[in-house]
PDB file of N, CA and C in Angstrom:
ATOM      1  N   UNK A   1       0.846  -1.176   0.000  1.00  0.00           N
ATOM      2  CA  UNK A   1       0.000   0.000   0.000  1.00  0.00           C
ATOM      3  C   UNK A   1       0.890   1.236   0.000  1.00  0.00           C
ATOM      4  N   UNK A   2       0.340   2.454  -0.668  1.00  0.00           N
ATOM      5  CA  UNK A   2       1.932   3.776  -1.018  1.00  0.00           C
ATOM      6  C   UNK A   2       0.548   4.702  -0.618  1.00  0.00           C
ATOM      7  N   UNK A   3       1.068   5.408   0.179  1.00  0.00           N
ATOM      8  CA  UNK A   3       0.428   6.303   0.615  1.00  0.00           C
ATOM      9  C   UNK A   3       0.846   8.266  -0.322  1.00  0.00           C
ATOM     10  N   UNK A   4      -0.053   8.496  -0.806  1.00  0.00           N
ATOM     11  CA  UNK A   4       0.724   9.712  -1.769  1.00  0.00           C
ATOM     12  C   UNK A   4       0.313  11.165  -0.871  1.00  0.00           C
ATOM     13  N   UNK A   5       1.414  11.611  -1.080  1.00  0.00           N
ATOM     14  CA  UNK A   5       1.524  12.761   0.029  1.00  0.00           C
ATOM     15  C   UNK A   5       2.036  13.673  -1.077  1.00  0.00           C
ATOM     16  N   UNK A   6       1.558  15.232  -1.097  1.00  0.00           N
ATOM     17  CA  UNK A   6       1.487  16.049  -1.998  1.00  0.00           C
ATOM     18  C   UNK A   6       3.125  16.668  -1.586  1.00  0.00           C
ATOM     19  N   UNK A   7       3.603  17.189  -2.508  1.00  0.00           N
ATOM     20  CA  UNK A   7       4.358  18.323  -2.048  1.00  0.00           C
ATOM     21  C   UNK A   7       4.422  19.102  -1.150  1.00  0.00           C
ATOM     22  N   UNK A   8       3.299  20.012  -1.427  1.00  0.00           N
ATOM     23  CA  UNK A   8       3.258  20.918  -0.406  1.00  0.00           C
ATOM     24  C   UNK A   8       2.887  20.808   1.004  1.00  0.00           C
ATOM     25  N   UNK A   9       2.181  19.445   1.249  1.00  0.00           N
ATOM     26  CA  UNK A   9       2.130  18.645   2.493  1.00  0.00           C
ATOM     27  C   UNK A   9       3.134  18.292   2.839  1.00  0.00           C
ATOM     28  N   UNK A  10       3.732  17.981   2.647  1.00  0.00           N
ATOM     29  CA  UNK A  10       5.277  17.552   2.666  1.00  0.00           C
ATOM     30  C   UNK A  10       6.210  18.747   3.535  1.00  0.00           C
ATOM     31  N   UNK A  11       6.016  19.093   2.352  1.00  0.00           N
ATOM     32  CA  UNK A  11       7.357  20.989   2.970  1.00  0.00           C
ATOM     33  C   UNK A  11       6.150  21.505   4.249  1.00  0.00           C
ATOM     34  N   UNK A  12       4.889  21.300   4.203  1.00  0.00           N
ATOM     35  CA  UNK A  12       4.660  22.300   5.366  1.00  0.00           C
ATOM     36  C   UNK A  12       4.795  20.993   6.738  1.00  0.00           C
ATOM     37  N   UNK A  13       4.600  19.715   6.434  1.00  0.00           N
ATOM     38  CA  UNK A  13       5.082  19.293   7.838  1.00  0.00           C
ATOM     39  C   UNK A  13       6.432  19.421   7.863  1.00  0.00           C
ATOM     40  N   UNK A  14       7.426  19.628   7.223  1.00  0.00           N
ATOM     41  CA  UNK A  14       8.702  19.811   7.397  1.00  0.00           C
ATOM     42  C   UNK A  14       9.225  20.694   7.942  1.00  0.00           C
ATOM     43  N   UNK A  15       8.455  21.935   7.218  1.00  0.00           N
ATOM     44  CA  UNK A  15       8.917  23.489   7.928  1.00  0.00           C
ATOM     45  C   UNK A  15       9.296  23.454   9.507  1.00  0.00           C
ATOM     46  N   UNK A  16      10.505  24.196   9.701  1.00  0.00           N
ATOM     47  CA  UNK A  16      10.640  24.176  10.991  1.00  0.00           C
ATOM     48  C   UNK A  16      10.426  25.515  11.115  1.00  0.00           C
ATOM     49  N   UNK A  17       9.085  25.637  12.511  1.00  0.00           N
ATOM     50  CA  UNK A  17       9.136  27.326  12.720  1.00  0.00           C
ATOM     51  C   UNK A  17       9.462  27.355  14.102  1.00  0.00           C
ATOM     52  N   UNK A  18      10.487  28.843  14.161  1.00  0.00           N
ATOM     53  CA  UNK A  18      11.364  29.094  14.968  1.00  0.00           C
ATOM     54  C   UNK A  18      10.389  29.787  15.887  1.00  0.00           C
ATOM     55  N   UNK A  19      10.454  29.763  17.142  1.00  0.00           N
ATOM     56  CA  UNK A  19      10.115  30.327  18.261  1.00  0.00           C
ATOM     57  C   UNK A  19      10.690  30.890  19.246  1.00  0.00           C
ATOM     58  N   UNK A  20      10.808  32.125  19.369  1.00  0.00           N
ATOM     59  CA  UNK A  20      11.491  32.326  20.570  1.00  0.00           C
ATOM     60  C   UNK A  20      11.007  31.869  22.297  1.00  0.00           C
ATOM     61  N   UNK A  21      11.840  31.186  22.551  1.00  0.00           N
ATOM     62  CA  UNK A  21      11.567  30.373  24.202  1.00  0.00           C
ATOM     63  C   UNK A  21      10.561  31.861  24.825  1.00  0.00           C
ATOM     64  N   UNK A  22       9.893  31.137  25.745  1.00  0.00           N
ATOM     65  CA  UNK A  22       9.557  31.710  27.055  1.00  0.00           C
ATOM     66  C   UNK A  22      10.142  32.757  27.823  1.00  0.00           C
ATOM     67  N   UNK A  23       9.941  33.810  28.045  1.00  0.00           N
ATOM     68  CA  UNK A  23      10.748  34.724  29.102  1.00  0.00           C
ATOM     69  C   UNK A  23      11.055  33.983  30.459  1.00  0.00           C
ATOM     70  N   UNK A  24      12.186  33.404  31.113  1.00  0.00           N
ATOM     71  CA  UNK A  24      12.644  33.092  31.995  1.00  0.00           C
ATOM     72  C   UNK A  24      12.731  33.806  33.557  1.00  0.00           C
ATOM     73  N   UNK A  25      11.838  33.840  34.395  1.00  0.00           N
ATOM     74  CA  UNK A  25      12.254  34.518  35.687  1.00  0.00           C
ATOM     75  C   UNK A  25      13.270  34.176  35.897  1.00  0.00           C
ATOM     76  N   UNK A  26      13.643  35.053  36.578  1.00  0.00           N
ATOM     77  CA  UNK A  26      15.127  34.646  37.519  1.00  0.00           C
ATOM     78  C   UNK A  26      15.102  33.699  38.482  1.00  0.00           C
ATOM     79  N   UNK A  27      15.927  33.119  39.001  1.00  0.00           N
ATOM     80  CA  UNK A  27      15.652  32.688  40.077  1.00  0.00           C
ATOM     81  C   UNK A  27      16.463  32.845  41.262  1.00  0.00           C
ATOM     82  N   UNK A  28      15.959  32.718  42.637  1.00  0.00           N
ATOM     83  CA  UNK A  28      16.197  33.707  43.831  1.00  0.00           C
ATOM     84  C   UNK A  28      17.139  32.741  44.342  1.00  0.00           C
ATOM     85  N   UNK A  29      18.551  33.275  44.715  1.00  0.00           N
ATOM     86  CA  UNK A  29      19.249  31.811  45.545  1.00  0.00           C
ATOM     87  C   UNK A  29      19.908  32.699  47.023  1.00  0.00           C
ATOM     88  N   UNK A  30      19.502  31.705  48.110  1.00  0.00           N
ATOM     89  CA  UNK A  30      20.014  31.877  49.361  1.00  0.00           C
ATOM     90  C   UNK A  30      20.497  31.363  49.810  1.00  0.00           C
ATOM     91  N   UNK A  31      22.039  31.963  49.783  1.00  0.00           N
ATOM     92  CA  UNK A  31      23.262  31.075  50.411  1.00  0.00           C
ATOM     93  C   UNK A  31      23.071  30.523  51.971  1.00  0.00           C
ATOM     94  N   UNK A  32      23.110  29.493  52.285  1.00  0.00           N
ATOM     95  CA  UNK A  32      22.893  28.934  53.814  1.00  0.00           C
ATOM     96  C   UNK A  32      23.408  28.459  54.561  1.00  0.00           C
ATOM     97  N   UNK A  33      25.110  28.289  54.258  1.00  0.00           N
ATOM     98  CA  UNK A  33      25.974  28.139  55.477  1.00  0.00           C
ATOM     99  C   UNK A  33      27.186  27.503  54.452  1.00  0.00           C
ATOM    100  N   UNK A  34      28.357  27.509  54.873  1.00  0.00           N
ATOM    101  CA  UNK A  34      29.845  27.292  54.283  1.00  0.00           C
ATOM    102  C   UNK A  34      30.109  26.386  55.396  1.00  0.00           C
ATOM    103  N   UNK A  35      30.735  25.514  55.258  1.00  0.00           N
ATOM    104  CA  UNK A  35      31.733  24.361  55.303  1.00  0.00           C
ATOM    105  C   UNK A  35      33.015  24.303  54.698  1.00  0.00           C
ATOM    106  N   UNK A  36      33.912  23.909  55.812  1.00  0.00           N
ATOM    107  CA  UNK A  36      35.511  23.924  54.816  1.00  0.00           C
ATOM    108  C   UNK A  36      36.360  22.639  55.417  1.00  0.00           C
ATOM    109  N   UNK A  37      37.121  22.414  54.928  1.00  0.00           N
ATOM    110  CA  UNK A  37      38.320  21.234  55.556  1.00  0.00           C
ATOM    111  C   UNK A  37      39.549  21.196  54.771  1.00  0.00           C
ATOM    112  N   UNK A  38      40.788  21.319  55.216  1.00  0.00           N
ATOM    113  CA  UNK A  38      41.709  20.808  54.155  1.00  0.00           C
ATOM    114  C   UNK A  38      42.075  21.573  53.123  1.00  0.00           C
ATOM    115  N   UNK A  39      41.547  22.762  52.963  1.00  0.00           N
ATOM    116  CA  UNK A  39      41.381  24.082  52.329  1.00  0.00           C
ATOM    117  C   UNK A  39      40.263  23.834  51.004  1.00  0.00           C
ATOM    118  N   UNK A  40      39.440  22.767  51.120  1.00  0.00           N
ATOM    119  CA  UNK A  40      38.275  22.222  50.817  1.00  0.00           C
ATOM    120  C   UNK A  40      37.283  22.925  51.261  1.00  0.00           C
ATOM    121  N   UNK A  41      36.277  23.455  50.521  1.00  0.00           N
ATOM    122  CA  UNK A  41      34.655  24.269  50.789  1.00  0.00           C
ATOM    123  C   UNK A  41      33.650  23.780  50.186  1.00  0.00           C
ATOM    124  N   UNK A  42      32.756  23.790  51.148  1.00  0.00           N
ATOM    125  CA  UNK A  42      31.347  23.234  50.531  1.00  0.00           C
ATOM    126  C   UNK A  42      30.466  24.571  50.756  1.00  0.00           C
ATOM    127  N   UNK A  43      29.848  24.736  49.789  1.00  0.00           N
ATOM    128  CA  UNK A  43      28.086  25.733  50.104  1.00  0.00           C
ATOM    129  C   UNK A  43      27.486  25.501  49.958  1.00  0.00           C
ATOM    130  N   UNK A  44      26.466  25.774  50.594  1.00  0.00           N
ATOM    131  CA  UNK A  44      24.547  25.171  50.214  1.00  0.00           C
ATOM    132  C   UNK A  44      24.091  26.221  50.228  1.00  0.00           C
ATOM    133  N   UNK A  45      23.180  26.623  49.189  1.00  0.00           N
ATOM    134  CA  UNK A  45      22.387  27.667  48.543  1.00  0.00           C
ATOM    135  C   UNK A  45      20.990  27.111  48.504  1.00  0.00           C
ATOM    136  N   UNK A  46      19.878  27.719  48.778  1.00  0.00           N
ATOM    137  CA  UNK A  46      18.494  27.090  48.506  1.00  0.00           C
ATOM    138  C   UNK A  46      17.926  27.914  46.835  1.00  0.00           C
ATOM    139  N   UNK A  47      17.655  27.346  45.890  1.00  0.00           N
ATOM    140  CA  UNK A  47      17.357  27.935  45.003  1.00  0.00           C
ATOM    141  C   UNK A  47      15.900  28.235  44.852  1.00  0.00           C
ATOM    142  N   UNK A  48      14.976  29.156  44.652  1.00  0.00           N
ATOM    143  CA  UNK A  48      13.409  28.931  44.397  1.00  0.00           C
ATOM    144  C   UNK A  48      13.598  28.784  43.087  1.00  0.00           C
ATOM    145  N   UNK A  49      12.687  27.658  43.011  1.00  0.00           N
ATOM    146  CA  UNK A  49      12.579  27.338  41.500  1.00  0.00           C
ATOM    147  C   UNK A  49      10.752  27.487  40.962  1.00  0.00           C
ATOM    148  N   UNK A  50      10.471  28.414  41.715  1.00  0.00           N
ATOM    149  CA  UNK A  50       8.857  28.948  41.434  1.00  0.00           C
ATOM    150  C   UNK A  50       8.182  27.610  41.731  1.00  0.00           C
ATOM    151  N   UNK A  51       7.129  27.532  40.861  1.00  0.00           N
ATOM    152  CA  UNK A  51       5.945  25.978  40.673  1.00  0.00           C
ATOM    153  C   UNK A  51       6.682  25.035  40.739  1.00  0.00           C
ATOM    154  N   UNK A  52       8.191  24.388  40.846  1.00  0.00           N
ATOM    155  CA  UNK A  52       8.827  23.413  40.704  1.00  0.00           C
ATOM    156  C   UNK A  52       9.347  23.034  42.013  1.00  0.00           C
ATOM    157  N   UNK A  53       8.812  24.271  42.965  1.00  0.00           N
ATOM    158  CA  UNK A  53       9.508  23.965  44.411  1.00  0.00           C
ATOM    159  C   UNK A  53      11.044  24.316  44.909  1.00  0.00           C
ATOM    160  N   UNK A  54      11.846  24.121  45.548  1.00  0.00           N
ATOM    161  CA  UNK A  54      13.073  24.774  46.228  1.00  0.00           C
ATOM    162  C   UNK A  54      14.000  23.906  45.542  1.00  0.00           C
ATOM    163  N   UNK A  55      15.156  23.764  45.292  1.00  0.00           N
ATOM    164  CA  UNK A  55      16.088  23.300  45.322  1.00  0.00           C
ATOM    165  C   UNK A  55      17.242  23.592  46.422  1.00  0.00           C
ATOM    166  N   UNK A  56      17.684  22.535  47.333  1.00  0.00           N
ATOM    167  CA  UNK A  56      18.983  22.509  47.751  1.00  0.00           C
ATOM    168  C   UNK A  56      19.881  22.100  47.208  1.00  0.00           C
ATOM    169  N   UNK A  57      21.140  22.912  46.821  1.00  0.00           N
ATOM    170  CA  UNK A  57      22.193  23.111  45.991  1.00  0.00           C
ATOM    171  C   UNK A  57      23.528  22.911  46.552  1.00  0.00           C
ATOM    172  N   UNK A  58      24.697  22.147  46.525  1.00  0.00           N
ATOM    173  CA  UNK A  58      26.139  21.767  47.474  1.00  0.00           C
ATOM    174  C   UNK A  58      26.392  22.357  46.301  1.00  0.00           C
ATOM    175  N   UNK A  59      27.682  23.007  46.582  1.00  0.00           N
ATOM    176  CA  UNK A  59      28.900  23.469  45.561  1.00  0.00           C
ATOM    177  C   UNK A  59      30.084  23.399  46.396  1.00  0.00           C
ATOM    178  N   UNK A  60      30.942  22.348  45.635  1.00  0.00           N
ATOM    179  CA  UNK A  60      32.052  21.690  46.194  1.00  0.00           C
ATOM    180  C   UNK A  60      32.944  23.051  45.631  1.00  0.00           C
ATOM    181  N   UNK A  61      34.001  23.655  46.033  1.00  0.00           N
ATOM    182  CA  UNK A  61      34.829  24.467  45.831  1.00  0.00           C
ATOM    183  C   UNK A  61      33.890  25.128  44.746  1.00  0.00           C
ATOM    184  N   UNK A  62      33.121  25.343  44.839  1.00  0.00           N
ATOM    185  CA  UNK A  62      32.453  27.192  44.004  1.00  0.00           C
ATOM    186  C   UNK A  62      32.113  26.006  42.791  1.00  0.00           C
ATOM    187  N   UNK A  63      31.925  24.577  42.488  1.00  0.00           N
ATOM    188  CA  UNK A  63      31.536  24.161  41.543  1.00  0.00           C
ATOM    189  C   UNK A  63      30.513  23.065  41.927  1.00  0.00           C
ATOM    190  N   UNK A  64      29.128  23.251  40.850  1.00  0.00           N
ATOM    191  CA  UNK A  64      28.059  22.313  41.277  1.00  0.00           C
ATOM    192  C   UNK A  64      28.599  20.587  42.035  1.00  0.00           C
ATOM    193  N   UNK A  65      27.710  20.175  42.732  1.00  0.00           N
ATOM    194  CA  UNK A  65      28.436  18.639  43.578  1.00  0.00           C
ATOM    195  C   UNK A  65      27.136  18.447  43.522  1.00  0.00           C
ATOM    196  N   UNK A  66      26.307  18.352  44.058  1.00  0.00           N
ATOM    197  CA  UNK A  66      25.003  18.014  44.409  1.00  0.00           C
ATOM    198  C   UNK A  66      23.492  18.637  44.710  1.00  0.00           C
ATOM    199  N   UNK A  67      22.565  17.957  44.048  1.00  0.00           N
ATOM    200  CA  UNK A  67      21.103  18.922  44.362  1.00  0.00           C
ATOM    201  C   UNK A  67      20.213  18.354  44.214  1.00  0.00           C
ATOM    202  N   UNK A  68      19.174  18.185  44.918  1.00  0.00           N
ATOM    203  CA  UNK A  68      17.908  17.867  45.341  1.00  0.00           C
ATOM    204  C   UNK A  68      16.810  18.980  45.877  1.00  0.00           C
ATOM    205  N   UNK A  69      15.749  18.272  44.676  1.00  0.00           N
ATOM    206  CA  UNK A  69      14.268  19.388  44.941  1.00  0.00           C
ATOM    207  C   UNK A  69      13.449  18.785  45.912  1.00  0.00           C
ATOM    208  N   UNK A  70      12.495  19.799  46.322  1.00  0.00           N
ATOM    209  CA  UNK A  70      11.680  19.603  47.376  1.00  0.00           C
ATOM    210  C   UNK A  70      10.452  20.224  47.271  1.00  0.00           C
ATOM    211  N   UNK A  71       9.533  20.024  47.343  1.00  0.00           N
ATOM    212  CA  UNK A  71       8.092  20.642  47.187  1.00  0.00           C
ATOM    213  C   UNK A  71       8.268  22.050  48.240  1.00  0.00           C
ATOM    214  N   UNK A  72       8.471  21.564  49.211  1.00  0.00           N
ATOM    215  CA  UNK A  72       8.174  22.658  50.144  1.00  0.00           C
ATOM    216  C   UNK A  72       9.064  23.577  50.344  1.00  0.00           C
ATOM    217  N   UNK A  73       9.345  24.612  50.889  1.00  0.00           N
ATOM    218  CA  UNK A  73      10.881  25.824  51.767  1.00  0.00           C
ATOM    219  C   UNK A  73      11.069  24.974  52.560  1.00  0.00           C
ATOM    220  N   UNK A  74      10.306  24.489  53.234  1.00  0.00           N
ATOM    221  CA  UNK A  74      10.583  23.806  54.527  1.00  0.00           C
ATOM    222  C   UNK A  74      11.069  22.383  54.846  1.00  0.00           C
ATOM    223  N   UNK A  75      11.260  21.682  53.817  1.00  0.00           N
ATOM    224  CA  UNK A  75      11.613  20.679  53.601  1.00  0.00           C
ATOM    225  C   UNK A  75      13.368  20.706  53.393  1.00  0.00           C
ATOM    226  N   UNK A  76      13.268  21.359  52.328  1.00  0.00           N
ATOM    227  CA  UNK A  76      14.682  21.729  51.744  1.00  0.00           C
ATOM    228  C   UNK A  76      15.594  22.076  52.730  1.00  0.00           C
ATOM    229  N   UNK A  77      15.253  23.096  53.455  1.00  0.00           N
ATOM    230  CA  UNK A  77      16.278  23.658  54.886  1.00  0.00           C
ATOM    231  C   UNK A  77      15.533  22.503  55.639  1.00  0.00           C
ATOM    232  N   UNK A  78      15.008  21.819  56.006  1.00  0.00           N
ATOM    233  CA  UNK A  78      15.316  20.770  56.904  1.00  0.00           C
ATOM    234  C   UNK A  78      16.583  19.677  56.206  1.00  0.00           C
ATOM    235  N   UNK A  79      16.713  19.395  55.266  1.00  0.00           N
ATOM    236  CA  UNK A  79      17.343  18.592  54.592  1.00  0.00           C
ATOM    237  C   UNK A  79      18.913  18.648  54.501  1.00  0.00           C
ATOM    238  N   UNK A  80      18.948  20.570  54.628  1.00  0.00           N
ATOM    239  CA  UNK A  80      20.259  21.516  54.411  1.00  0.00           C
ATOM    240  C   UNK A  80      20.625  21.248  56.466  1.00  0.00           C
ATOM    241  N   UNK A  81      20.128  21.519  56.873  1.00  0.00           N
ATOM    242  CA  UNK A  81      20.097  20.932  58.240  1.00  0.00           C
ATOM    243  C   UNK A  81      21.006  19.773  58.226  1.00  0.00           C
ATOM    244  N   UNK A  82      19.962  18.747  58.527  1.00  0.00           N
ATOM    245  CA  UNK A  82      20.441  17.087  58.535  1.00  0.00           C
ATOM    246  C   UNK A  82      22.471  17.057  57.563  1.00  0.00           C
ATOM    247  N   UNK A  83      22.265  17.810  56.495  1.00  0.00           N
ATOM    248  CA  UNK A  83      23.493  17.516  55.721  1.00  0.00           C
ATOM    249  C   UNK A  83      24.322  18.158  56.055  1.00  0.00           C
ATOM    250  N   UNK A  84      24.004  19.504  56.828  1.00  0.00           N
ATOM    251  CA  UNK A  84      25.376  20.327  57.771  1.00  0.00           C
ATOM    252  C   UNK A  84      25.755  19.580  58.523  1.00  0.00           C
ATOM    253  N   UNK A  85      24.715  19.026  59.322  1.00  0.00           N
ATOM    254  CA  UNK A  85      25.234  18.257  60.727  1.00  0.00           C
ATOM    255  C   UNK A  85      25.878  16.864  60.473  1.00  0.00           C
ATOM    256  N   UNK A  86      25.485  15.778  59.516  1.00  0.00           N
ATOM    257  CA  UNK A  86      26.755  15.036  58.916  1.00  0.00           C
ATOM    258  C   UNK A  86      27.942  15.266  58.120  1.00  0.00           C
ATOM    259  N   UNK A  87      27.910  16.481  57.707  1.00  0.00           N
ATOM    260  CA  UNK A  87      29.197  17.127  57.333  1.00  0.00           C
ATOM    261  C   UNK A  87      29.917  17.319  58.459  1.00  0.00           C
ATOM    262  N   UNK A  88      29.675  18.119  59.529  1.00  0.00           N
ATOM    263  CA  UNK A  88      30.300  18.458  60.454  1.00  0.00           C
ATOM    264  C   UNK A  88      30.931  17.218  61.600  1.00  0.00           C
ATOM    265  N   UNK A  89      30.259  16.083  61.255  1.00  0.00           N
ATOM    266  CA  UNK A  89      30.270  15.015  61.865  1.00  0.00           C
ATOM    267  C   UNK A  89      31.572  13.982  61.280  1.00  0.00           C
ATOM    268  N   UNK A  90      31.421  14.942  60.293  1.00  0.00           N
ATOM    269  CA  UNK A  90      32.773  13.843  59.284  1.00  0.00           C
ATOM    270  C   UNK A  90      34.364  15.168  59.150  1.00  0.00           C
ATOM    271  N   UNK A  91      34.212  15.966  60.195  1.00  0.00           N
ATOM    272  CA  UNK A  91      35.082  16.907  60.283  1.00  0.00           C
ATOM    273  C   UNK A  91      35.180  18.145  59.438  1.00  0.00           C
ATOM    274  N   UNK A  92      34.181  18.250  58.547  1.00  0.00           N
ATOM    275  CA  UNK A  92      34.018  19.428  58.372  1.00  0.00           C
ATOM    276  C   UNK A  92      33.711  20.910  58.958  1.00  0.00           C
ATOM    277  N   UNK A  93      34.385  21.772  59.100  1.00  0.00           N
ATOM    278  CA  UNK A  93      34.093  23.185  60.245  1.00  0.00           C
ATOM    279  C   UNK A  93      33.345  24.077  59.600  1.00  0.00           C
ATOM    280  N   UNK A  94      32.838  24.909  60.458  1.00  0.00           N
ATOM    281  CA  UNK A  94      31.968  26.273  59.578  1.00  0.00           C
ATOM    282  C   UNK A  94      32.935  27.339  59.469  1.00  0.00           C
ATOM    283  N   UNK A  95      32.826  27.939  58.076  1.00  0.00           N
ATOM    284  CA  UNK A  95      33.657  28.835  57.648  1.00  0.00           C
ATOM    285  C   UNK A  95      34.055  30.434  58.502  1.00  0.00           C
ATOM    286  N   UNK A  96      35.155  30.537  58.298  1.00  0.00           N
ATOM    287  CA  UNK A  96      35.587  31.651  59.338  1.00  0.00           C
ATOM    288  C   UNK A  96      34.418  32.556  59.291  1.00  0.00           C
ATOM    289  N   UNK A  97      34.085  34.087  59.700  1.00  0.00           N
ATOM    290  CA  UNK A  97      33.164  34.718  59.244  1.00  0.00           C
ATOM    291  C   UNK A  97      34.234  35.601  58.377  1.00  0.00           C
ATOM    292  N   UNK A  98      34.060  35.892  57.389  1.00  0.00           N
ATOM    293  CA  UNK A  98      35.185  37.037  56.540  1.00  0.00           C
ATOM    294  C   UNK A  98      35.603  36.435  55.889  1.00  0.00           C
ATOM    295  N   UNK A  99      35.172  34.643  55.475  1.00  0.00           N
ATOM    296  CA  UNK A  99      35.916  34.041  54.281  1.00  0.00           C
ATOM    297  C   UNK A  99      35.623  34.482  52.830  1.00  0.00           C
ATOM    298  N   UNK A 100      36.426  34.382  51.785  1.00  0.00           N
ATOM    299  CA  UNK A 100      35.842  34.746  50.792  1.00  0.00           C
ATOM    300  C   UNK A 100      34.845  34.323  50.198  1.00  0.00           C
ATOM    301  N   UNK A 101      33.842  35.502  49.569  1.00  0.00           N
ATOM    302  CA  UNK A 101      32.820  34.828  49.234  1.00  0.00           C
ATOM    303  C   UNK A 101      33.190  34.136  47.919  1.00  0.00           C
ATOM    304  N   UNK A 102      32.311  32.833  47.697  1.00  0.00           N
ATOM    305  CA  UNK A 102      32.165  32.205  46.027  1.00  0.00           C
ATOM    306  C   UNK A 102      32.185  33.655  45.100  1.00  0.00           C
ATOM    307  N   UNK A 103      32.488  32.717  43.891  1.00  0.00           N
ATOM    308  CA  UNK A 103      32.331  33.793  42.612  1.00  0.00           C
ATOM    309  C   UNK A 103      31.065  33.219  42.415  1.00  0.00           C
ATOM    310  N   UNK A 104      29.918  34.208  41.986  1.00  0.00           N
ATOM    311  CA  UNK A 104      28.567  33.859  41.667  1.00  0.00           C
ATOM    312  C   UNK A 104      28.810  33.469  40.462  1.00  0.00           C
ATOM    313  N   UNK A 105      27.912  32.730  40.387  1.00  0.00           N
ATOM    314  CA  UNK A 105      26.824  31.786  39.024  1.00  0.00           C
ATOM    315  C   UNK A 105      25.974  32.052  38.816  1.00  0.00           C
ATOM    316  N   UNK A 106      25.709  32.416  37.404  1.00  0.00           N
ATOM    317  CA  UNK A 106      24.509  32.644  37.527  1.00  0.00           C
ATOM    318  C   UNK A 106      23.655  31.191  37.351  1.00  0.00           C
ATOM    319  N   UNK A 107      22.306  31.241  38.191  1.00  0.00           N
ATOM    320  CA  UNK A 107      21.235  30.185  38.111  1.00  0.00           C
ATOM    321  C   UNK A 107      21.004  29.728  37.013  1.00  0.00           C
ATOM    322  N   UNK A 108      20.962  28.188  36.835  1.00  0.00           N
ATOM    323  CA  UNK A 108      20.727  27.778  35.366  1.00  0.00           C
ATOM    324  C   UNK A 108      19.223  27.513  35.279  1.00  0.00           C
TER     325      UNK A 108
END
């Protein structure tokens, strides 16, 4: 069985039309405590990620390590919690006050 498909059916399912994306909010990030060891740093940042819920964010020396979303604010800093306190448990210290700050990123 040959199914006949016109030309111009053809080129118009083909056409690719260009769209410009969505306007992107920003998104809001709150740094929430430094960790260091060994001249080793960790940060946790909570990201709002609007309708998608919070993200908690690790950045191993100023570069992404780890992240997990959470429905709630409140979840996330409980979570940032629990992971300070086994950090600190595995000898990690809290950062002097006056350490340098990270070079920002911007939010992806």
């Amino acid at each position: 069985m040959t199914c006949a498909v016109s030309a111009r059916a053809y080129d118009a399912a083909m056409t690719v039309r260009l769209v410009d994306p969505p306007p992107t909010t920003p998104k809001i990030v709150v740094p929430l405590w430094t960790l260091t060891r060994d001249g080793q740093r960790i940060d946790a940042e909570l990201v709002d990620q609007g309708a998608a819920g919070f993200e908690l964010r690790l950045l191993r020396d100023h570069e992404w390590f780890a992240g997990r979303r959470f429905g709630l604010r409140a979840q996330a800093v409980a979570h940032s919690v629990e992971t300070r306190r086994e950090l600190l448990s595995r000898g990690w210290n809290p950062a002097a006050r006056g350490a340098p700050p990270r070079t920002p990123v911007p939010a992806a």
